[in-house]
Protein backbone atom coordinates (compact mmCIF):
# COMPACT_ATOMS: atom_id res chain seq x y z
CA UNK A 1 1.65 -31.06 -19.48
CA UNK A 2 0.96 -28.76 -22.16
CA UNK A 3 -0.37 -25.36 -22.09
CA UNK A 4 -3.68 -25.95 -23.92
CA UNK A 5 -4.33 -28.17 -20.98
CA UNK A 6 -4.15 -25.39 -18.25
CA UNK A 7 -6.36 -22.77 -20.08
CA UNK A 8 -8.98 -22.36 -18.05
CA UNK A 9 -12.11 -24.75 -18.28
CA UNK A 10 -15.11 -23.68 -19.73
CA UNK A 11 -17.80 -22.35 -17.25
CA UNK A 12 -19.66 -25.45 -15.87
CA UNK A 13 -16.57 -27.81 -16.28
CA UNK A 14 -15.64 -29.03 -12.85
CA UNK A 15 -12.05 -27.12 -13.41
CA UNK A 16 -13.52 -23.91 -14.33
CA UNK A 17 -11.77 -21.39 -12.08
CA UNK A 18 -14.58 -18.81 -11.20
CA UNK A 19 -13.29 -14.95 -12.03
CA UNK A 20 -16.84 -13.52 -9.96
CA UNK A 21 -14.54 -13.44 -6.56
CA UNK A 22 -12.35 -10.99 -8.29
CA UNK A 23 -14.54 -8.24 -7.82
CA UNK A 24 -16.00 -5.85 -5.82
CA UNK A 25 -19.55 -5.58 -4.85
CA UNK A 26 -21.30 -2.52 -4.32
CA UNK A 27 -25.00 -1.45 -5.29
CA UNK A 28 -26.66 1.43 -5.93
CA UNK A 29 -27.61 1.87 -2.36
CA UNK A 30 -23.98 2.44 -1.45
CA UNK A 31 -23.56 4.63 -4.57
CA UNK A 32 -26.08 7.00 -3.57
CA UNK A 33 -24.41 7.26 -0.12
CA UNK A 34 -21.33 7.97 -1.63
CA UNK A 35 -23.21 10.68 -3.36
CA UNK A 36 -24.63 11.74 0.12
CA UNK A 37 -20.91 11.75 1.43
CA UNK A 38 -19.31 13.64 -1.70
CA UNK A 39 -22.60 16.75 -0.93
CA UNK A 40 -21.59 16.38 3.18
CA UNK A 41 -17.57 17.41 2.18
CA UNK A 42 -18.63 20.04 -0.34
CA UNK A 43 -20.65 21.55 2.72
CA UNK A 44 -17.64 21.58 4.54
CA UNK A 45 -15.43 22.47 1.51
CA UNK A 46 -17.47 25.75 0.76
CA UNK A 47 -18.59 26.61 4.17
CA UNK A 48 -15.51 25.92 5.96
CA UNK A 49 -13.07 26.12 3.53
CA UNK A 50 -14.12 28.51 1.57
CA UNK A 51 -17.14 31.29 2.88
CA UNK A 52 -14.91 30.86 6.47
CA UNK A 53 -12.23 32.42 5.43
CA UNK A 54 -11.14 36.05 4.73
CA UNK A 55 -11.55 37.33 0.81
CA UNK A 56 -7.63 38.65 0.79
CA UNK A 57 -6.38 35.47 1.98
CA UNK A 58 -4.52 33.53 -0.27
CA UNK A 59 -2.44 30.11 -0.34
CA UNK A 60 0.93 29.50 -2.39
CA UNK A 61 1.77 25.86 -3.87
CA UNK A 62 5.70 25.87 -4.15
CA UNK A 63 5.80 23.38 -7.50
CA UNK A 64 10.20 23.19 -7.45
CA UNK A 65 12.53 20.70 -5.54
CA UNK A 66 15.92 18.94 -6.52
CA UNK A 67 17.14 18.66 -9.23
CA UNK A 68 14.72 20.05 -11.70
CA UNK A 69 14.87 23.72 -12.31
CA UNK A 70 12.59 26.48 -10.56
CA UNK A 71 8.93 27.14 -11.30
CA UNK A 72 6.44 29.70 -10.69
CA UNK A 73 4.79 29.24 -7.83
CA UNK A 74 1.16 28.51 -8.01
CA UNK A 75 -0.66 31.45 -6.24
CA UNK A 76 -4.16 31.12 -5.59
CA UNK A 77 -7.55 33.15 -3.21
CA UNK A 78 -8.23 30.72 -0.89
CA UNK A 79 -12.25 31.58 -0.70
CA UNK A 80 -12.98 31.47 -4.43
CA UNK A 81 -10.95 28.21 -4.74
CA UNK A 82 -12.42 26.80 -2.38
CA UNK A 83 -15.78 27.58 -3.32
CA UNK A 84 -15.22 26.58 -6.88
CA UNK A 85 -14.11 22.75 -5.73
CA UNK A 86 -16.62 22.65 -3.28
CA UNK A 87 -19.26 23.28 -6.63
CA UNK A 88 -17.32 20.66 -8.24
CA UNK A 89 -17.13 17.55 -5.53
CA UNK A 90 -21.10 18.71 -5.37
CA UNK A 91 -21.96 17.74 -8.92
CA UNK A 92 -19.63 14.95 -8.46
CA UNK A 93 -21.96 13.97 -5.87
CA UNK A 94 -25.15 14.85 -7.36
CA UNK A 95 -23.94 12.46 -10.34
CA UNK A 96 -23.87 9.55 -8.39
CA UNK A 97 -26.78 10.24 -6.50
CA UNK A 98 -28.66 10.34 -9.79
CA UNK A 99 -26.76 7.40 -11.30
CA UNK A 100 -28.78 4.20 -12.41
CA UNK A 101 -25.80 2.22 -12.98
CA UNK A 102 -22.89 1.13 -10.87
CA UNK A 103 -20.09 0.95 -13.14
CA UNK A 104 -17.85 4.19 -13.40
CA UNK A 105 -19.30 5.20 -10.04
CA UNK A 106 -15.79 4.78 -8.44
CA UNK A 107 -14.28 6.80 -10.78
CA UNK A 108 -16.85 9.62 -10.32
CA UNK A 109 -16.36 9.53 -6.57
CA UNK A 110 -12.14 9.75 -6.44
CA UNK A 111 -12.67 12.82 -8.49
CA UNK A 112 -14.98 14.60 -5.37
CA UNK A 113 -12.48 13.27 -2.98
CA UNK A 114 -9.48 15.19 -4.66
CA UNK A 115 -11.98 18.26 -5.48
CA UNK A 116 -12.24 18.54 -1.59
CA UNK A 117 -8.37 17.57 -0.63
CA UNK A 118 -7.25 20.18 -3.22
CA UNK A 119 -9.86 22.26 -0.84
CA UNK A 120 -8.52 21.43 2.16
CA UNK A 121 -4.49 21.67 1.25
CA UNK A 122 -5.45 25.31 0.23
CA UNK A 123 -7.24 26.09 3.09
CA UNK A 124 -4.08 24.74 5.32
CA UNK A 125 -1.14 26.78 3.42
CA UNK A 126 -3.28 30.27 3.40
CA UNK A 127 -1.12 32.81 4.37
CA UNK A 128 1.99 30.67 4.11
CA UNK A 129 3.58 28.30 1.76
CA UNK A 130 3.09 24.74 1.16
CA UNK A 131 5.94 22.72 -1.05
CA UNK A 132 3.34 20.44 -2.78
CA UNK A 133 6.32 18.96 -5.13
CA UNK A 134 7.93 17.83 -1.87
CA UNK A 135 4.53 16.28 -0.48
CA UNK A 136 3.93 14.12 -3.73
CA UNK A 137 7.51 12.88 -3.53
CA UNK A 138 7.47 11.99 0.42
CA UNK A 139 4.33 10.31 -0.32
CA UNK A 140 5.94 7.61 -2.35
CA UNK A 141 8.28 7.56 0.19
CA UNK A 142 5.61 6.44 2.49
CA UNK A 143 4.00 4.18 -0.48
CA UNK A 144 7.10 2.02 -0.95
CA UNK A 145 7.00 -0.06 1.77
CA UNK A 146 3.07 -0.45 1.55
CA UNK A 147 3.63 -1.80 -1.70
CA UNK A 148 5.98 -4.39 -0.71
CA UNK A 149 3.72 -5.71 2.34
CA UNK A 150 0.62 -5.32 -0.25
CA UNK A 151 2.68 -7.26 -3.10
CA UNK A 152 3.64 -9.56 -0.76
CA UNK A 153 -0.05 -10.73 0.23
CA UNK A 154 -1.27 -10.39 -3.14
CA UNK A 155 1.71 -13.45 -3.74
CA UNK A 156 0.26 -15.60 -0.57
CA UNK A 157 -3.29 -14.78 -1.05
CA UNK A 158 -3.50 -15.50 -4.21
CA UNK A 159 -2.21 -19.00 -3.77
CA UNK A 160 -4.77 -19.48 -1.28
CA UNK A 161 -3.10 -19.11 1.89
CA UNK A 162 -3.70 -15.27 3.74
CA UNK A 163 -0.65 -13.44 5.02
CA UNK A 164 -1.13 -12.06 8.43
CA UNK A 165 2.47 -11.94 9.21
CA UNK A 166 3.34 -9.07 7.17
CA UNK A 167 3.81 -6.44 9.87
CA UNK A 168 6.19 -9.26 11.50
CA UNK A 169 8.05 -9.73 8.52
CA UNK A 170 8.36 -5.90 7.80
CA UNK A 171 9.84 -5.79 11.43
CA UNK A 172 12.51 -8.63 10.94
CA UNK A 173 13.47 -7.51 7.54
CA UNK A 174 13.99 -4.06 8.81
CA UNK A 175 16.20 -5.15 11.84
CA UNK A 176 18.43 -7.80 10.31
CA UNK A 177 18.51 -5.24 6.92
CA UNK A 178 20.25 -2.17 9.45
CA UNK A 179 22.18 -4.82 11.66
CA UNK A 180 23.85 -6.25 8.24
CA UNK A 181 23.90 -3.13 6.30
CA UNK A 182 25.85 -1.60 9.28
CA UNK A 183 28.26 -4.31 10.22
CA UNK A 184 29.22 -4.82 6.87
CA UNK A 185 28.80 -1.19 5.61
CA UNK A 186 27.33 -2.88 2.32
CA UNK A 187 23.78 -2.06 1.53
CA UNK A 188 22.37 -4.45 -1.09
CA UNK A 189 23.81 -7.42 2.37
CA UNK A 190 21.15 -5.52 4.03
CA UNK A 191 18.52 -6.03 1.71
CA UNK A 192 19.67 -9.36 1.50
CA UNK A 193 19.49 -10.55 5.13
CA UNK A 194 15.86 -8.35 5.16
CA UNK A 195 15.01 -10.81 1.86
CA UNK A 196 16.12 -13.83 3.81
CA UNK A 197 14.27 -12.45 7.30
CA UNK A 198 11.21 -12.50 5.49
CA UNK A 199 11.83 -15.70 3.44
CA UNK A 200 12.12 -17.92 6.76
CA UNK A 201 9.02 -16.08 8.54
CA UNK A 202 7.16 -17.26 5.41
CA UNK A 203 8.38 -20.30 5.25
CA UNK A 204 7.47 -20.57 9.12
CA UNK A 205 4.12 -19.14 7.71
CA UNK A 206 3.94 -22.05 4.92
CA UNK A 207 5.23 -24.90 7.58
CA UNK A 208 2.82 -24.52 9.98
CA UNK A 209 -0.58 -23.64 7.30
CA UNK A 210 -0.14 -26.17 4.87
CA UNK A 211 1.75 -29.04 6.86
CA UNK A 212 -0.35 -28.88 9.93
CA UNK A 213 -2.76 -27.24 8.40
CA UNK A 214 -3.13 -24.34 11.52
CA UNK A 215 -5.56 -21.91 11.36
CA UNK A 216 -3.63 -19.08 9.30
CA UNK A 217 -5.01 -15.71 10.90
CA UNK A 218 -3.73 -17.08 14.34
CA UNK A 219 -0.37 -18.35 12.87
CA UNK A 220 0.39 -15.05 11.32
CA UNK A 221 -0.71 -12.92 14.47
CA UNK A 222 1.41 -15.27 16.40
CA UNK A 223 4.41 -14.76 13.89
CA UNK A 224 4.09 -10.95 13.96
CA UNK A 225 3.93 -11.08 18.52
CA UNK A 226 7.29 -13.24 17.81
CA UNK A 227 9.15 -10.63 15.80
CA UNK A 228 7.74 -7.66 17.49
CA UNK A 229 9.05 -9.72 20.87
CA UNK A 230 12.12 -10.97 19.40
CA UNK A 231 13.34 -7.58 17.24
CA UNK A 232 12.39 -5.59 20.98
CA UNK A 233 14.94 -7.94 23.09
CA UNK A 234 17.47 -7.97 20.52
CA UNK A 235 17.44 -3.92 19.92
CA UNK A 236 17.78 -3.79 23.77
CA UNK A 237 20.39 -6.11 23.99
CA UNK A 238 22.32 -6.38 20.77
CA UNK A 239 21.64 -2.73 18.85
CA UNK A 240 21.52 -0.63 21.63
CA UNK A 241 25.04 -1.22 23.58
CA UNK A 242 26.56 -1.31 19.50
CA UNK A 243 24.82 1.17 17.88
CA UNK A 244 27.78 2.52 15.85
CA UNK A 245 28.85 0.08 14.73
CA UNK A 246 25.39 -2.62 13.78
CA UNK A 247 22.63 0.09 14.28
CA UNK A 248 23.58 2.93 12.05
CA UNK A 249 23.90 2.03 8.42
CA UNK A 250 23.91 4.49 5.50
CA UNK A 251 20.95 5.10 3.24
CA UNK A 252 20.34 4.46 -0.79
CA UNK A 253 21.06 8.08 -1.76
CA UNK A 254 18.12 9.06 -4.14
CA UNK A 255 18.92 8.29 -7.60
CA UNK A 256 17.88 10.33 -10.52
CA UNK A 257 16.55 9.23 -14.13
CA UNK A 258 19.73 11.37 -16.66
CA UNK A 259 16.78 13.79 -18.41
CA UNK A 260 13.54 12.69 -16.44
CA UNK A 261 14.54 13.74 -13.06
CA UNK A 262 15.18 17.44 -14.34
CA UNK A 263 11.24 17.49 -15.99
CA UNK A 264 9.27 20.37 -13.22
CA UNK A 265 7.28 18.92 -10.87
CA UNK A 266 7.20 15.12 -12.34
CA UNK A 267 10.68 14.74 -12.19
CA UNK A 268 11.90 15.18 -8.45
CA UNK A 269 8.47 12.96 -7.66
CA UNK A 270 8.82 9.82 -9.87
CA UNK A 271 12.54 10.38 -11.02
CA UNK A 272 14.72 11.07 -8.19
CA UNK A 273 13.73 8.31 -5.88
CA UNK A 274 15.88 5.48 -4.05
CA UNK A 275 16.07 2.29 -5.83
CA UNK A 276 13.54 0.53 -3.24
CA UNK A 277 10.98 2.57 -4.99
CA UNK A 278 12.16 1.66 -8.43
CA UNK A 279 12.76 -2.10 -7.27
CA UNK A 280 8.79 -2.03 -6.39
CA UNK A 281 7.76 -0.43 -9.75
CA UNK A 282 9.67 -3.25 -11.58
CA UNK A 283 8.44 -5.93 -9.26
CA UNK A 284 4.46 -4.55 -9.58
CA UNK A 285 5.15 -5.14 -13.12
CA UNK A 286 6.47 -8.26 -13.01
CA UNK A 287 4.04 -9.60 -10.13
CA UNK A 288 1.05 -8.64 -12.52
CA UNK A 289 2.35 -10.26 -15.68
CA UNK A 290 2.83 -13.27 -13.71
CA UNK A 291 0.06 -13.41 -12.06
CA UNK A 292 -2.09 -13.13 -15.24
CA UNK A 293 0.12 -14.44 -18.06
CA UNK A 294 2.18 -16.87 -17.63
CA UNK A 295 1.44 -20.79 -16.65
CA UNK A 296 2.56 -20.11 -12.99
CA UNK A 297 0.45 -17.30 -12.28
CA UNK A 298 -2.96 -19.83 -14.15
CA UNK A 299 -1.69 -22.38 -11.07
CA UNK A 300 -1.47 -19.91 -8.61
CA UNK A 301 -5.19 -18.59 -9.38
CA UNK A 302 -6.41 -21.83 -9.73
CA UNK A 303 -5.08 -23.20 -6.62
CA UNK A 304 -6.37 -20.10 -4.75
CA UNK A 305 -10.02 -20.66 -6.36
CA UNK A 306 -10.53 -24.32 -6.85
CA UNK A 307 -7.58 -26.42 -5.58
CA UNK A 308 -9.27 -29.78 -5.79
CA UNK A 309 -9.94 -29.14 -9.44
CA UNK A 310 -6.35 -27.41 -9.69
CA UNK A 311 -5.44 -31.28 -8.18
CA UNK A 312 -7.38 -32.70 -11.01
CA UNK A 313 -5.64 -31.26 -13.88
CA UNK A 314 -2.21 -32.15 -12.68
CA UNK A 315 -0.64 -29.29 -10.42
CA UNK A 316 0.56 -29.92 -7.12
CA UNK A 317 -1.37 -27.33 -4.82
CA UNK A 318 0.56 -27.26 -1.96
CA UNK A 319 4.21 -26.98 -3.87
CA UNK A 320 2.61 -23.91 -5.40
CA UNK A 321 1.31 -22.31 -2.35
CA UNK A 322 4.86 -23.34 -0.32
CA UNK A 323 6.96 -21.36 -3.16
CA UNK A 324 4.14 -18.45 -3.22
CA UNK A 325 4.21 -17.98 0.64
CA UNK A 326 8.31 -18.10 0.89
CA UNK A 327 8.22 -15.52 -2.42
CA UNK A 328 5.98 -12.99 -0.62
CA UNK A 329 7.80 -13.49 2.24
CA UNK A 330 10.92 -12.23 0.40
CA UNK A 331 9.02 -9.66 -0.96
CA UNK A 332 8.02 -8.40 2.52
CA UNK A 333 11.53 -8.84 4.18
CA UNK A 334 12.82 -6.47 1.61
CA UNK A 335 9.85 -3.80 2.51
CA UNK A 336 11.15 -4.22 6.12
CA UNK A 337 14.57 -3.19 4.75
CA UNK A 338 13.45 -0.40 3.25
CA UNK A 339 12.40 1.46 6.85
CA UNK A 340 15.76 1.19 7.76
CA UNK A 341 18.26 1.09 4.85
CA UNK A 342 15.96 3.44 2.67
CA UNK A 343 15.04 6.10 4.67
CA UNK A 344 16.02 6.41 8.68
CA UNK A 345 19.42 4.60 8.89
CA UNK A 346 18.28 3.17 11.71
CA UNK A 347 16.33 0.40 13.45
CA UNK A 348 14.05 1.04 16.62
CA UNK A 349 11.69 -1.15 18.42
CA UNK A 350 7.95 -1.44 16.46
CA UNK A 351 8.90 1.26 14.10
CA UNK A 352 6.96 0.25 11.32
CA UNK A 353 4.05 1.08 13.76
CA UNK A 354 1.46 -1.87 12.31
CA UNK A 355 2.03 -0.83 8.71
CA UNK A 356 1.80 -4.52 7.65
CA UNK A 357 -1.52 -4.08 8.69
CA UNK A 358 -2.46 -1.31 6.29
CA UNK A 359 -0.02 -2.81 3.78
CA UNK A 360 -2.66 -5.85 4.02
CA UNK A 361 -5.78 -3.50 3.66
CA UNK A 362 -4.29 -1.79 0.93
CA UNK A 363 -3.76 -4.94 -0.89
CA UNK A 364 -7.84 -6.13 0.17
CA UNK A 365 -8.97 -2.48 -1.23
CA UNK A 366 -7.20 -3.24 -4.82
CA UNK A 367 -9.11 -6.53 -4.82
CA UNK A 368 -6.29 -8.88 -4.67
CA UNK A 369 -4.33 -7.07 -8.04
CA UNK A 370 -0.99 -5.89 -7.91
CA UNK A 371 -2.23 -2.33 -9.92
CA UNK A 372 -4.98 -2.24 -7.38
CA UNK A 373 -2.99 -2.68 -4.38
CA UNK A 374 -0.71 0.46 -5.86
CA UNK A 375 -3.64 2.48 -6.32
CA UNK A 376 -4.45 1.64 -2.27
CA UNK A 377 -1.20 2.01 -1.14
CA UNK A 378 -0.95 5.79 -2.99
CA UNK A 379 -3.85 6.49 -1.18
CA UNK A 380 -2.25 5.80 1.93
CA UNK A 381 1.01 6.98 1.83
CA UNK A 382 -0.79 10.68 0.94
CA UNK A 383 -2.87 10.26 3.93
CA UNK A 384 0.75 9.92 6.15
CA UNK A 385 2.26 12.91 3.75
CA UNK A 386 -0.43 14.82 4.74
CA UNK A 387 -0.32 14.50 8.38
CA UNK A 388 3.37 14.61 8.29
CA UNK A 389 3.46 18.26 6.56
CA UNK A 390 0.23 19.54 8.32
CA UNK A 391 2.04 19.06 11.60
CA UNK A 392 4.36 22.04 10.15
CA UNK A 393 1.31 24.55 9.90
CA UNK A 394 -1.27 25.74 12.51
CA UNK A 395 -4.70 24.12 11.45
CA UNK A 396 -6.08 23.81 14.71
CA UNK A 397 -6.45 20.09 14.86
CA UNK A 398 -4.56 18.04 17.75
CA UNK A 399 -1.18 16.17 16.20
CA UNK A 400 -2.77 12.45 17.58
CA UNK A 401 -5.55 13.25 15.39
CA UNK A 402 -3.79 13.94 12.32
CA UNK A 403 -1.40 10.53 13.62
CA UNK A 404 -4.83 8.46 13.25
CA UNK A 405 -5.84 9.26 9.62
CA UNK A 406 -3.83 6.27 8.05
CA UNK A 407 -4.91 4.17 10.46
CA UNK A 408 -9.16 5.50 10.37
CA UNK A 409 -8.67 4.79 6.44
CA UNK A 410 -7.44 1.31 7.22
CA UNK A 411 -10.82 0.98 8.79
CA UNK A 412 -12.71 2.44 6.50
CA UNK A 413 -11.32 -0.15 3.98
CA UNK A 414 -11.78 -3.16 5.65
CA UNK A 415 -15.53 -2.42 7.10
CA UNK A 416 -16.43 -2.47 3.85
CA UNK A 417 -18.06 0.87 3.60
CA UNK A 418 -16.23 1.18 0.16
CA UNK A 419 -17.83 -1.66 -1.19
CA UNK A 420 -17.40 -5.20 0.03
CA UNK A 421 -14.67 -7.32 -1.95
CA UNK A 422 -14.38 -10.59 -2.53
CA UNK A 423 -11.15 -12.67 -1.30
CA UNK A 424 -10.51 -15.88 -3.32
CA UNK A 425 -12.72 -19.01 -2.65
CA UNK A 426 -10.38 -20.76 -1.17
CA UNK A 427 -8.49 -18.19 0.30
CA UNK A 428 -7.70 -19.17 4.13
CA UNK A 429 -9.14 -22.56 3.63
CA UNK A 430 -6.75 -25.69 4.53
CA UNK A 431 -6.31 -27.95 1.96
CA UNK A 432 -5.12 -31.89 2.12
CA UNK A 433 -4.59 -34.32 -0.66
CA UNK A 434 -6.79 -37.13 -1.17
């Protein structure tokens, strides 16, 4: 088959793959309430925030970690600071309120949100210090695995068959990834056997969608109630009674860029990580360029849009869903790895804590694109930054609070209150050959 005969059909022609689904829908109705909810935090920015607090105090951003060399700290009133963001995520919000047009109105309304968290991360470190170099770098800490889950249902969803089964996936990577890694004292075997964990849960995944043709959202919960099941006996059984020797692996030691890791404040953040962090940069990359330019990635959209006319033109719909499904599974398996041989050196029972959950959120929030999905995950892994070092200072608010903020974004998300997205047509929908 040549390529000129998988270019996409003009609109009209029964093979043209609609492009529509891709995006998100939101009208000016839920613009001006984001304008509404930009003017309620600059309320609480300046009256809270800012007005509430004493003129003398003042907050200190430490901007140095490992390895790069020291820098000033950034000093700064806490009241006037305050008060001066708070002014800003207002006409932020005025802005949209008075928009006419929807386009750009996203944009507008990320830069109130981090006009009031710049706000609120003052008002937390007055009087004390707050390492905001070390915050930014834990948070891609917490991003990398969301990535992987969110990369990983980008790969299934976007062949047509919805992923579910992360958060099992994530937990069987993660426990065959420490029991390998330890037994063998060999890391990349642990990301191996958490690779080949999640390639057989997908292909479980795959088996039972596309062969039987099972309702997917139940397959997948009943995948992830396996793992959780099966990783909980075999911790108590297996890990437990040998934990030297198959339940305490060593880590990927952070590994530093020769030049980049030394540049102040960038460098220790996006330079001196592990190499699960660099392994997701490289695979966002090459997931996206796939996904929209090569002849795999045309198949894979077309069989997640319009498989019958995907049929049509020659490509075998359920081969490419099969190898998408087993891919992401991979992709997901290696995420689970990365709890365990990344960053604890140790497996416990549900410790990814339904993070396949807001790894598949974060991947619905970046409408089904690997860039998008990043932006999500970010998003998220700042929120668990956040309540990780605000448990370390004395802001008043209960630690199970603070605990729930991932999880209250993963709501927001999904209920649409950010704008409703659409999934691929035929995303979730069984599909036989005539």
């Amino acid at each position: 088959m040549s390529v000129a005969e998988l270019a996409p059909p003009a609109p009209g022609h029964p093979g043209h793959v609609a492009t529509a689904a891709e995006g998100r829908v939101v009208s000016l109705e839920r613009v001006r309430g984001m304008g509404i909810f930009l003017l309620a935090l600059a309320v609480v920015a300046g009256a809270f925030f800012g007005a509430g607090v004493p003129a003398h105090e003042k907050s200190t951003f430490l901007l140095t970690a490992p390895p790069a060399p020291s820098v000033a700290p950034l000093v700064m009133p806490v009241r006037w600071v305050c008060i001066a963001l708070a002014a800003a995520c207002a006409s932020f919000g005025l802005a949209l309120l008075a928009r006419r047009r929807v386009r750009g109105s996203y944009l507008i309304f990320s830069l109130g949100v981090v006009a009031f968290l710049w706000a609120f991360l003052t008002w937390v470190a007055k009087g004390s210090q707050l390492n905001f170099v070390q915050m930014l770098a834990e948070t891609l800490v917490f991003t990398t695995p969301l990535l992987y889950g969110s990369l990983s249902g980008v790969m299934c969803e976007r062949s047509g068959v919805v992923n579910i089964a992360i958060e099992g996936q994530f937990l069987a990577g993660a426990f065959l990834g420490a029991m390998i890694g330890s037994a063998t004292g060999v890391l990349w075997l642990g990301v191996l056997a958490g690779a080949v964990a999640g390639a057989l849960f997908g292909a479980l995944l795959a088996f039972l969608a596309l062969r039987y043709g099972a309702d997917q959202i139940i397959v997948g919960v009943v995948i992830v109630a396996f793992c959780t099941g099966l990783t909980n006996f075999l911790t108590e059984t297996v890990l437990t009674p040998y934990q030297a020797t198959l339940n305490s692996p060593s880590t990927f030691s952070p590994l530093g860029i020769p030049g980049l890791d030394k540049v102040p404040v960038l460098g220790p953040v996006l330079f001196y990580q592990n190499v699960f962090f660099y392994g997701a940069v490289v695979l966002l990359v090459v997931v996206h360029v796939a996904l929209f330019y090569t002849r795999w990635g045309l198949r894979s959209r077309a069989v997640s849009e319009h498989p019958r006319a995907a049929e049509t033109v020659g490509i075998h719909v359920l081969s490419v869903r099969y190898r998408n499904v087993v891919l992401g599974g991979v992709i997901a398996g290696i995420g689970g790895a990365s709890f365990t041989i990344g960053s604890i050196g140790e497996f416990s029972a549900g410790m990814t804590a339904g993070l396949g959950y807001v790894a598949l959120a974060a991947m619905i929030f970046g409408r089904w694109r690997p860039f998008g999905a990043l932006g999500a995950a970010l998003l998220f892994g700042f929120s668990e930054s956040v309540e990780s070092f605000l448990s370390l200072f004395n802001v008043g608010i209960p630690s199970p609070f603070l605990a729930m903020a991932p999880y209250v974004m993963t709501i927001v998300v999904v209920s649409g209150l950010v704008g409703r997205v659409r999934p691929p047509a035929a995303d979730g929908v069984p599909y036989s050959r005539e």
